[in-house]
C-alpha atoms as a PDB file:
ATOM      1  CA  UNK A   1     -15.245  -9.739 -20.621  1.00  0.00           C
ATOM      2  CA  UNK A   2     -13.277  -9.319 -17.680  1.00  0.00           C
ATOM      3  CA  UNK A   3     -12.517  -5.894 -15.997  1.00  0.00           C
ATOM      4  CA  UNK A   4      -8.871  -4.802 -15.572  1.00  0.00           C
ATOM      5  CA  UNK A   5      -7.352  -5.832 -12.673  1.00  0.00           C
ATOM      6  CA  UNK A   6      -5.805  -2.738 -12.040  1.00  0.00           C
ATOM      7  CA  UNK A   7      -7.990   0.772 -12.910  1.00  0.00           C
ATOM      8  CA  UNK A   8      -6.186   3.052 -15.373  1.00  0.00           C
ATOM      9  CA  UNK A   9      -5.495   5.981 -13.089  1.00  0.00           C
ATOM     10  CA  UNK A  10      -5.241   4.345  -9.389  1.00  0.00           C
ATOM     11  CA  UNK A  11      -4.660   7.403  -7.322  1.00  0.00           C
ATOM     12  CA  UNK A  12      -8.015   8.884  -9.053  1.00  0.00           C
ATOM     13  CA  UNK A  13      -9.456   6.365  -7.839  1.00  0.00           C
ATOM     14  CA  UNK A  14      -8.372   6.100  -4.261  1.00  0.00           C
ATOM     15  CA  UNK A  15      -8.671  10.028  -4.438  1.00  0.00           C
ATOM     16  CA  UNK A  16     -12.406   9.778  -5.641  1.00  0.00           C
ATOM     17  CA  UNK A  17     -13.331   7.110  -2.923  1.00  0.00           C
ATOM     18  CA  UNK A  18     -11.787   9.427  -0.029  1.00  0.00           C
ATOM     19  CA  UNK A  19     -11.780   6.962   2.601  1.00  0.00           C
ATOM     20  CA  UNK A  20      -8.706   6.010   4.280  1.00  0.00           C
ATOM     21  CA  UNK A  21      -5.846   4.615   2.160  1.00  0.00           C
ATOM     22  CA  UNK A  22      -3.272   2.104   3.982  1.00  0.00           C
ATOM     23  CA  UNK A  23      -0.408   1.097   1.635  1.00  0.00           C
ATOM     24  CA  UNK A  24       2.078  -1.809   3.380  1.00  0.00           C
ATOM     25  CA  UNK A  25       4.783  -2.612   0.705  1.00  0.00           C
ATOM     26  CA  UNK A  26       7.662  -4.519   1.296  1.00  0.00           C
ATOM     27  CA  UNK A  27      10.923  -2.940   0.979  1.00  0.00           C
ATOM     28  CA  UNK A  28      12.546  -5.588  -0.739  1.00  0.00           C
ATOM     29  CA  UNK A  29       9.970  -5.965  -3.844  1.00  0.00           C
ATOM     30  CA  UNK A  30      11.189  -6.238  -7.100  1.00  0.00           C
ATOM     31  CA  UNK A  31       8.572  -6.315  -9.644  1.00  0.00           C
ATOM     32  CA  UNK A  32       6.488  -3.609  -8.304  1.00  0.00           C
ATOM     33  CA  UNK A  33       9.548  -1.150  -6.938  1.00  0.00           C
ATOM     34  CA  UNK A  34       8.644   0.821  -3.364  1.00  0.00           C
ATOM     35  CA  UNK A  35       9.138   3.468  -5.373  1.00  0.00           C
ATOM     36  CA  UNK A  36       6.070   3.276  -6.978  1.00  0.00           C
ATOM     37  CA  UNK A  37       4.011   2.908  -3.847  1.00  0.00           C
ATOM     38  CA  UNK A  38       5.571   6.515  -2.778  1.00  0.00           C
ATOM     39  CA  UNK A  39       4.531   7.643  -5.633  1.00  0.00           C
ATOM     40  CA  UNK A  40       0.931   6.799  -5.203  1.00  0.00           C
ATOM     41  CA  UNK A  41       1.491   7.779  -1.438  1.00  0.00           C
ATOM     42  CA  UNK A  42       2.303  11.440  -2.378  1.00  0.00           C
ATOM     43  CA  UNK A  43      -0.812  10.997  -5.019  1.00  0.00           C
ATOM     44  CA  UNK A  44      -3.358  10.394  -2.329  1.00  0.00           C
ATOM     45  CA  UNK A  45      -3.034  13.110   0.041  1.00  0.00           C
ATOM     46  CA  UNK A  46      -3.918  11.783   3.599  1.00  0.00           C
ATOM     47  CA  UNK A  47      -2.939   8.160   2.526  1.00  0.00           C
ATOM     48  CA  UNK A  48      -0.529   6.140   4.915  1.00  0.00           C
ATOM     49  CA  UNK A  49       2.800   4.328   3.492  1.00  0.00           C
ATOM     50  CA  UNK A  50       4.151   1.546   5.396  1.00  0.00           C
ATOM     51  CA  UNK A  51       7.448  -0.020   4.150  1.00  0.00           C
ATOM     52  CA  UNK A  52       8.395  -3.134   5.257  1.00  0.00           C
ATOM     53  CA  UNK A  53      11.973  -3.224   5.547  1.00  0.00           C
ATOM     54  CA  UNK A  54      12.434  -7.479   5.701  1.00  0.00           C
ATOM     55  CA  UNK A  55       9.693  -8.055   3.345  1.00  0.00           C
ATOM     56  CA  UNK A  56       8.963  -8.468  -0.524  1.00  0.00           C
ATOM     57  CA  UNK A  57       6.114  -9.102  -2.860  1.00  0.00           C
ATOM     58  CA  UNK A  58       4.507 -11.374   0.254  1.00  0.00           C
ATOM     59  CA  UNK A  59       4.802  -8.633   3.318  1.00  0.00           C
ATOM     60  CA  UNK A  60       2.441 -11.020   5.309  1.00  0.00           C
ATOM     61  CA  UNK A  61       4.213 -13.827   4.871  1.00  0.00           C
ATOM     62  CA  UNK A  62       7.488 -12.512   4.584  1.00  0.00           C
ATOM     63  CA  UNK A  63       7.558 -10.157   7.769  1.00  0.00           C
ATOM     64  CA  UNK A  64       3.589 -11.060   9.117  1.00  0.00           C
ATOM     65  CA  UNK A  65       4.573  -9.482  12.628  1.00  0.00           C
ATOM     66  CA  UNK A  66       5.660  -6.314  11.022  1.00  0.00           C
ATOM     67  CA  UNK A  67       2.826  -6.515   8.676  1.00  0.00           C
ATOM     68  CA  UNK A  68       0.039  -6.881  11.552  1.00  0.00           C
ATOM     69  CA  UNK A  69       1.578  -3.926  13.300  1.00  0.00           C
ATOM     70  CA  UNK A  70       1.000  -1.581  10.363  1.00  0.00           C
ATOM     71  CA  UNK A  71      -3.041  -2.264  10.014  1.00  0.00           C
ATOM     72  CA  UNK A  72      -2.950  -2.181  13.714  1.00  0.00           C
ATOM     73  CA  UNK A  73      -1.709   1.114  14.565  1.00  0.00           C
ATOM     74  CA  UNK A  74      -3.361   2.385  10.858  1.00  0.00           C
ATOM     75  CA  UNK A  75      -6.981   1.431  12.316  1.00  0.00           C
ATOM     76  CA  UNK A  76      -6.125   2.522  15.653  1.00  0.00           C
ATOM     77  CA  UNK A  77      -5.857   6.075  13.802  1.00  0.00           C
ATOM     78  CA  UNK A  78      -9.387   5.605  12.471  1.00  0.00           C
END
């Protein structure tokens, strides 16, 4: 039997890990809304939202210059 591929409470578990939390969503996503990854941003105190504004489901292959730049600066931070 295969686990879930997503847990039941994901900010519990992002909270209970308590490393750092990088979330790059594309602006332009339709089946999981940006709205949903602010959500889970202001869930996971200290996490780091990154929307990218010419991007969708596939940020890094939609905008991969804008999507590089994110985890860049992000690690830079750690």
């Amino acid at each position: 039997m295969l686990r879930a591929a997503v847990p039941d409470d994901p900010p519990r578990v992002l909270r209970e890990w308590g490393g750092p939390v990088l979330l790059v969503h594309g602006a332009r996503e339709m089946g999981f809304p940006v709205g949903v990854a602010r959500r889970l941003h202001a869930e996971v105190q200290g996490s780091t939202l990154v929307e990218g504004p010419e991007a969708a489901h596939m940020a890094h292959f939609d905008n991969p210059s804008g999507w590089l730049g994110a985890i860049r600066a992000f690690l830079r931070t750690r």
